[in-house]
Protein backbone atom coordinates (compact mmCIF):
# COMPACT_ATOMS: atom_id res chain seq x y z
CA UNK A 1 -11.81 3.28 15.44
CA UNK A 2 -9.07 5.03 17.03
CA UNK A 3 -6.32 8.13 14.74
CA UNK A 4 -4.31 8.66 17.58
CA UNK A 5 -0.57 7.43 16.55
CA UNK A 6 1.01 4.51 18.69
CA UNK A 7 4.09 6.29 17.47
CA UNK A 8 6.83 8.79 19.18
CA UNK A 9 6.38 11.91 17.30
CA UNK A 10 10.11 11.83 17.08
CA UNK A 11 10.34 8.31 15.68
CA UNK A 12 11.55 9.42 12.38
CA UNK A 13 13.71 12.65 13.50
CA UNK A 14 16.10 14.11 10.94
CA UNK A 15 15.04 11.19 7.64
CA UNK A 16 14.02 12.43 4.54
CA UNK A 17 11.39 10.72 2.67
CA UNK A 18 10.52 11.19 -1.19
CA UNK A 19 6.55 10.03 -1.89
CA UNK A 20 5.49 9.47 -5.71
CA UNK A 21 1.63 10.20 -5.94
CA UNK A 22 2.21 12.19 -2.50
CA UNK A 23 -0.25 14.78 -3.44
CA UNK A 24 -3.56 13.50 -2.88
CA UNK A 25 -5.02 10.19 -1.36
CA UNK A 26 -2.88 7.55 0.39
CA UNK A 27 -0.08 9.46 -0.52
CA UNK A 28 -0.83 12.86 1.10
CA UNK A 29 -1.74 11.19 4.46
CA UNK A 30 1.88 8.69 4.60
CA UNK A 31 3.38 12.27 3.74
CA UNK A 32 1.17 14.23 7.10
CA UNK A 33 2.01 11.26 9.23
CA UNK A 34 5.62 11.11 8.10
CA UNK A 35 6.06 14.86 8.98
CA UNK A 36 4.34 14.20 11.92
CA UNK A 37 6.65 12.47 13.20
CA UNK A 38 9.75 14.03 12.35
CA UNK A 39 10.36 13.55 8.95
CA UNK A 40 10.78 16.06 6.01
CA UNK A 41 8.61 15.32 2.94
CA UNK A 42 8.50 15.55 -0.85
CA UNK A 43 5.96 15.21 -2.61
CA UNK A 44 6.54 14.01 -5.94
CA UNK A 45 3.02 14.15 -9.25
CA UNK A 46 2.16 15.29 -12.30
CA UNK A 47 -0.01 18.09 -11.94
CA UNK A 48 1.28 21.35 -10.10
CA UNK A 49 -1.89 22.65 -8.98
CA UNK A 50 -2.64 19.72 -6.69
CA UNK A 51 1.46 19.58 -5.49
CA UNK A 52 1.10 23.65 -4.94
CA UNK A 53 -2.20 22.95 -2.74
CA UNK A 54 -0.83 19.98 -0.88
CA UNK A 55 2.84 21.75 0.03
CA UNK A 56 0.76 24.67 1.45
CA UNK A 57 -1.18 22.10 3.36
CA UNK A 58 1.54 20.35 5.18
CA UNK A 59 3.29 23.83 5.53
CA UNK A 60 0.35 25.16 7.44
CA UNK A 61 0.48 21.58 9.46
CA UNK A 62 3.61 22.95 10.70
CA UNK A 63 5.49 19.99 8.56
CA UNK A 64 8.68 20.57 6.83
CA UNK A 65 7.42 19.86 3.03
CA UNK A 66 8.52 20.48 -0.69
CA UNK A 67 6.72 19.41 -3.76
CA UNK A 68 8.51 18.29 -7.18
CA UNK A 69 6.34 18.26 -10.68
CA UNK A 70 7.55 14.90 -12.22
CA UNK A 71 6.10 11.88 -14.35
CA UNK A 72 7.42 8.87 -12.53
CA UNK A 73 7.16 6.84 -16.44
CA UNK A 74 10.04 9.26 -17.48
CA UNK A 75 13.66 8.15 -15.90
CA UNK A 76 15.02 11.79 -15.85
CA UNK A 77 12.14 13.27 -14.02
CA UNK A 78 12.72 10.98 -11.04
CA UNK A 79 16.40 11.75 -11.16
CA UNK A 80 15.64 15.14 -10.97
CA UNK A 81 12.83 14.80 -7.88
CA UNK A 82 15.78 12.95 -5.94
CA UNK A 83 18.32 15.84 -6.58
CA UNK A 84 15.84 18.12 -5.61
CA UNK A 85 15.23 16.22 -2.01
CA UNK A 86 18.83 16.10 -1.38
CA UNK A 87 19.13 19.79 -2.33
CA UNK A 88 16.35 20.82 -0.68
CA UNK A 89 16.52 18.88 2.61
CA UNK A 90 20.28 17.32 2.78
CA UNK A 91 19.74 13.67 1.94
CA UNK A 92 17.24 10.80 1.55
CA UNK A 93 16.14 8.36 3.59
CA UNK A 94 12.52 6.89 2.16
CA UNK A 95 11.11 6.40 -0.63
CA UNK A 96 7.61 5.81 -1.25
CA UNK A 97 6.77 4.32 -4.22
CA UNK A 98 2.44 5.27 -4.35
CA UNK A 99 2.03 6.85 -7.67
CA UNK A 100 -0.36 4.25 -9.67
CA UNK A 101 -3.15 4.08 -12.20
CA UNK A 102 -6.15 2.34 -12.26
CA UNK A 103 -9.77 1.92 -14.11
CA UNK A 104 -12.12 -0.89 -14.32
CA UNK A 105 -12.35 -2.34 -17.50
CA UNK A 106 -13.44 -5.73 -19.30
CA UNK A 107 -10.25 -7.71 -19.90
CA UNK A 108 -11.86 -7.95 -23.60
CA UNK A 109 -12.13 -4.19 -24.24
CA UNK A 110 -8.81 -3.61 -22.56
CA UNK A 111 -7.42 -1.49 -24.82
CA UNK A 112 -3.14 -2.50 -25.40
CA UNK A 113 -2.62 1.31 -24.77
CA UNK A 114 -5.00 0.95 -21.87
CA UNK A 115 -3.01 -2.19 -20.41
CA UNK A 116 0.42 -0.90 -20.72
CA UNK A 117 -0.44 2.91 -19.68
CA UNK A 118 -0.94 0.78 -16.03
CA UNK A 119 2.03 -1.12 -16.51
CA UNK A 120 4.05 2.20 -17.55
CA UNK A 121 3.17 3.77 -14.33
CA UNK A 122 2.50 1.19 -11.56
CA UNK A 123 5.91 -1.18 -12.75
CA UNK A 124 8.08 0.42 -15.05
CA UNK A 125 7.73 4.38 -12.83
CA UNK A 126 8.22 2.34 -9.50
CA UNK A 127 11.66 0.51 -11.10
CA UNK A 128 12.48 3.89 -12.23
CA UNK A 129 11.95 5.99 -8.85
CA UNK A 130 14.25 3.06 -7.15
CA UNK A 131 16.85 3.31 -9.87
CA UNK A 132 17.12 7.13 -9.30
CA UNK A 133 17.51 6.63 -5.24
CA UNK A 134 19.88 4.26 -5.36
CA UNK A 135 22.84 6.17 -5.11
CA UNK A 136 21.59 8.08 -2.45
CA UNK A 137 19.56 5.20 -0.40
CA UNK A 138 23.32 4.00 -0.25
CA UNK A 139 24.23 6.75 2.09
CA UNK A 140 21.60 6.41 4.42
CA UNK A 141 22.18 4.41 7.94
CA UNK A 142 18.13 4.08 8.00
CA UNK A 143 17.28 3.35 4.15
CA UNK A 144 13.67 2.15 2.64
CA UNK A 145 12.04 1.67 -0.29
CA UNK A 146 7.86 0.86 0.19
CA UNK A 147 6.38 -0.45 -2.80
CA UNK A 148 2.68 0.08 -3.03
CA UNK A 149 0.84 -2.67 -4.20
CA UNK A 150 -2.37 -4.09 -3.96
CA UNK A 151 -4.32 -7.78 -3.40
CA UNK A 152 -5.16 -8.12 -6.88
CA UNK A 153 -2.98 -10.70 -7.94
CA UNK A 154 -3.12 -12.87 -5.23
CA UNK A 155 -6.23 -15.03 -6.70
CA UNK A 156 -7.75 -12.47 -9.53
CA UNK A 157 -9.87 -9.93 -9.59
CA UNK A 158 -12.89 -8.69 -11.99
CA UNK A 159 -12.44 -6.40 -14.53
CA UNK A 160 -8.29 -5.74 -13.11
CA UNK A 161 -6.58 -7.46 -15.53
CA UNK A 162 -3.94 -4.67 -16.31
CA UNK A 163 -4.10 -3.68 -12.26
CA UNK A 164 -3.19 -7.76 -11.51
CA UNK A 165 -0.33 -7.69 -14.09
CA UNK A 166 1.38 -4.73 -13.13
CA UNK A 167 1.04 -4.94 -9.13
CA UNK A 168 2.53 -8.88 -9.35
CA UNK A 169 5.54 -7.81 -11.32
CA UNK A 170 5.85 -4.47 -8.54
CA UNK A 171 5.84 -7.71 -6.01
CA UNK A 172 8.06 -9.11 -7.84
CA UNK A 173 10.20 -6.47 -7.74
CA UNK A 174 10.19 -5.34 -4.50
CA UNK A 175 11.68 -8.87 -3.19
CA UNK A 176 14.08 -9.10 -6.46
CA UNK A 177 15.23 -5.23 -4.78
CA UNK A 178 15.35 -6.42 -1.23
CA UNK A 179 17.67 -9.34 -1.95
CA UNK A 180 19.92 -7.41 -4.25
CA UNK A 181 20.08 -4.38 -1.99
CA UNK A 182 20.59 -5.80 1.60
CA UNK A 183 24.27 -5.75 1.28
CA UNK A 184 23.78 -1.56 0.95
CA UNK A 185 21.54 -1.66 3.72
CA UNK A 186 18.92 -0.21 1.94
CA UNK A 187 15.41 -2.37 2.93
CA UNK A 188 12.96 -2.53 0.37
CA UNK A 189 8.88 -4.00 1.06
CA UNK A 190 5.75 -3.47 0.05
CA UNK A 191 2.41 -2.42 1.74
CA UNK A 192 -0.50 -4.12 -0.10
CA UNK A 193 -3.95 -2.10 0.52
CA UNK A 194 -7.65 -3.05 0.96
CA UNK A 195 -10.66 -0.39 0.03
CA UNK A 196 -9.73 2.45 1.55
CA UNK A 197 -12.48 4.58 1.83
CA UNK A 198 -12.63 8.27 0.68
CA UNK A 199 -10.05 8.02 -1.97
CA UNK A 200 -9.67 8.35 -5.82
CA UNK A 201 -9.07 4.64 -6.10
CA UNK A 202 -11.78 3.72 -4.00
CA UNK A 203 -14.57 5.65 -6.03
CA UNK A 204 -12.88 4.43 -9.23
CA UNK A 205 -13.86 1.15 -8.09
CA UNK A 206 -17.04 1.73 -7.44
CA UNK A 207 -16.86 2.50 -3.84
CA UNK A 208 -18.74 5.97 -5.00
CA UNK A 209 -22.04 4.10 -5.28
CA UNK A 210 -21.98 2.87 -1.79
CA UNK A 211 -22.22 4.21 1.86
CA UNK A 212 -19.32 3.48 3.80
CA UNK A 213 -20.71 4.58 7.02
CA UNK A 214 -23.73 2.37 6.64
CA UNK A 215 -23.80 -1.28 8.14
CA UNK A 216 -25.31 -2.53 5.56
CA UNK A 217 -22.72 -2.03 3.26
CA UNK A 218 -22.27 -4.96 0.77
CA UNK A 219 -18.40 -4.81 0.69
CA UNK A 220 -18.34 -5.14 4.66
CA UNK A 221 -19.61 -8.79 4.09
CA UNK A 222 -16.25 -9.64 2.42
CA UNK A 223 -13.87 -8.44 4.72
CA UNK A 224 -13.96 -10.36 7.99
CA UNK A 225 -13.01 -7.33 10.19
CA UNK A 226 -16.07 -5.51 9.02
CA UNK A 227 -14.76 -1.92 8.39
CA UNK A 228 -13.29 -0.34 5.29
CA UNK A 229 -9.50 0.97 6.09
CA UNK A 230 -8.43 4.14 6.06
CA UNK A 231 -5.92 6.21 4.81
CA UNK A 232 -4.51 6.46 8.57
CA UNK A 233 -4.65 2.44 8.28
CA UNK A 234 -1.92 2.77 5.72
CA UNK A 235 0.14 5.50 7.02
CA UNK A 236 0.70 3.75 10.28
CA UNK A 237 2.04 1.02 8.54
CA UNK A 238 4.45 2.79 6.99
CA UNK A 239 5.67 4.60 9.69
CA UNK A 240 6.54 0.77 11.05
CA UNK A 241 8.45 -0.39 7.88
CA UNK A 242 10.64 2.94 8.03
CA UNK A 243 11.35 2.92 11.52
CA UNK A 244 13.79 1.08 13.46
CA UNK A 245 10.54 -0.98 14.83
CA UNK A 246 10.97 -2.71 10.78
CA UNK A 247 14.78 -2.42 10.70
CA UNK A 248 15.06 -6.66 10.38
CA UNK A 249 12.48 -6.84 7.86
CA UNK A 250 13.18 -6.54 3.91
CA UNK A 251 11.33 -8.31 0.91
CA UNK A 252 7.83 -8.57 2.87
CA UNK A 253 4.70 -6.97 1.36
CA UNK A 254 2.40 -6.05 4.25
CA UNK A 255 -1.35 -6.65 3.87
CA UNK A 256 -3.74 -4.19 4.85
CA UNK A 257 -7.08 -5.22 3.76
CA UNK A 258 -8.70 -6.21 7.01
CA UNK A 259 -8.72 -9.51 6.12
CA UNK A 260 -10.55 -8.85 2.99
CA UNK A 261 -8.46 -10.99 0.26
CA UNK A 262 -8.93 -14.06 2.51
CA UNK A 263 -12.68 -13.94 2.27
CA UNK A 264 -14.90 -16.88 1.64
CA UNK A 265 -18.36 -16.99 1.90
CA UNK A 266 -19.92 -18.81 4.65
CA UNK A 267 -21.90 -21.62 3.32
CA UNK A 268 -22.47 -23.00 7.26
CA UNK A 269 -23.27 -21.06 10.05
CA UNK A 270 -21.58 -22.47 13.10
CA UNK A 271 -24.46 -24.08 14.34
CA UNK A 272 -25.07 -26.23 11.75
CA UNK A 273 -21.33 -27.33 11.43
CA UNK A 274 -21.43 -28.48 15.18
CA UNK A 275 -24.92 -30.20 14.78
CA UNK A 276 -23.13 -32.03 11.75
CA UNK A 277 -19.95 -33.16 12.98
CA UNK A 278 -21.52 -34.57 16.29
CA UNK A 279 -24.07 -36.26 13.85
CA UNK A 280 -21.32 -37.49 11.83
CA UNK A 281 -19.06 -38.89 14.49
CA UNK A 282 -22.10 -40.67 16.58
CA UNK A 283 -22.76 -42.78 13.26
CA UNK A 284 -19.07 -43.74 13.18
CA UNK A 285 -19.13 -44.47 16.80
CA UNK A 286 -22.30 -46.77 15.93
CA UNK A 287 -20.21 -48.09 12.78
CA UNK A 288 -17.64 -48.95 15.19
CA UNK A 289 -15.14 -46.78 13.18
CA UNK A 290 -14.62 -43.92 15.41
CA UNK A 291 -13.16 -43.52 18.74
CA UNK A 292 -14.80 -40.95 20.88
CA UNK A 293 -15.65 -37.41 19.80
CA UNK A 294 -13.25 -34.42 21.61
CA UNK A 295 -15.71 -32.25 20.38
């Protein structure tokens, strides 16, 4: 399982990118491969401790990056995180919308405070972030919004409700932004991830009580690839949309699950499908309702 970029480290020379939940997670590795590659970085979250630790991080890493303390649920606190980019580092090219909550919880002891606290963050503070760049998106020649968002919705998903709810309407969104916007040149998509192992999310999900490294892993049976993506998965994907490699692509949400959403169990194993189907069409030959088999 290879880390090594595809990339030019130059691919993204002289953009600007502003990450919500860029702190930790996800978010702190699309921020080291985006100033890996050439691009300066905010990092935008609550809690000033973790911003303070992950600046000093990147800094070491040799990458230009800033932090900003902001609630993404508050309109004025993203305004302010985009002045400070521009101020800090001249413009803005990026955003990355990855700030999100999540919990697993019984649809029937969903709490309304519970259910809306997700929507609050995940919808409403991703709407807000993009509100706030406009203006300044505008005035980029190489300007992207990336939505995160997540499978969820696609079919359902156990004990997500409030996760499924507010990631369809951040779908929603993103393609409502990406027709709307076009005309400014500004692309907007969305990268929807698997289990990624080794973060937050992951262990809130009860990835904790398994071992990832182990072949026997019970989740591995549901995702076709048969490997739990990493962080560096979805970093390199976003280092696609915002380059010039994405620059005809707007209102897509990228999957990157390993396959994961499409699963369905295997009630056949190949064997016994072939066995069948010749069975099947030599009693239609006999029948005289069957010309004969390709197979």
């Amino acid at each position: 399982m290879t880390t090594e970029s595809p990339f030019k480290p130059t691919i993204l020379q002289n953009q600007v990118a502003l990450v919500t939940g860029g702190s930790s997670g996800i978010g702190l590795e699309i921020c080291r491969e985006l100033g890996k590659h050439g691009c300066s970085v905010v990092m935008m979250g609550r809690r000033a401790e973790m911003l303070t630790l992950a600046e000093k991080m990147l800094t070491d890493e040799g990458i230009r990056a800033f932090s900003v303390q902001g609630d993404v649920r508050i309109p004025e606190d993203g305004v302010r995180a985009v002045k400070s980019t521009v101020e800090k580092f001249g413009g803005l090219d990026c955003l990355i919308n990855g700030a999100a909550g999540n919990f697993l919880c019984a649809a029937e002891n969903l709490t309304p405070n519970g259910f809306k606290t997700v929507l609050d963050i995940d919808t409403q503070g991703t709407f807000n972030m993009c509100r706030a760049a406009f203006p300044q998106l505008r005035e980029s020649s190489n300007a992207n919004i990336i939505n995160i968002s997540t499978t969820f919705h696609y079919a359902a998903m156990w004990y997500q409700a409030h996760v499924c709810a507010a990631k369809a309407a951040v779908d929603a969104l993103t393609r409502a932004l990406a027709l709307e916007w076009g005309e400014y040149g500004i692309r907007v998509n969305g990268i929807a991830p698997g289990p990624i192992a080794d973060t937050a999310g992951f262990s809130k999900l009860g990835g904790s009580l398994m071992d990832t490294d182990s072949s026997e892993n019970p989740l591995l049976e549901a995702i076709p690839l048969k490997r739990i993506g990493t962080k560096w998965d979805i970093a390199m994907s976003v280092l696609y949309l915002c380059s010039t490699a994405g620059q005809n692509i707007t209102g897509s949400i990228l999957v990157n699950d390993g396959g994961n959403w499409l699963y369905k169990p295997q009630i056949l194993d190949r064997e016994t499908v072939q066995s069948f189907s010749r069975s099947v069409e030599k009693k239609s030959r006999q029948a005289g309702i069957a010309t004969k088999s390709k197979l």
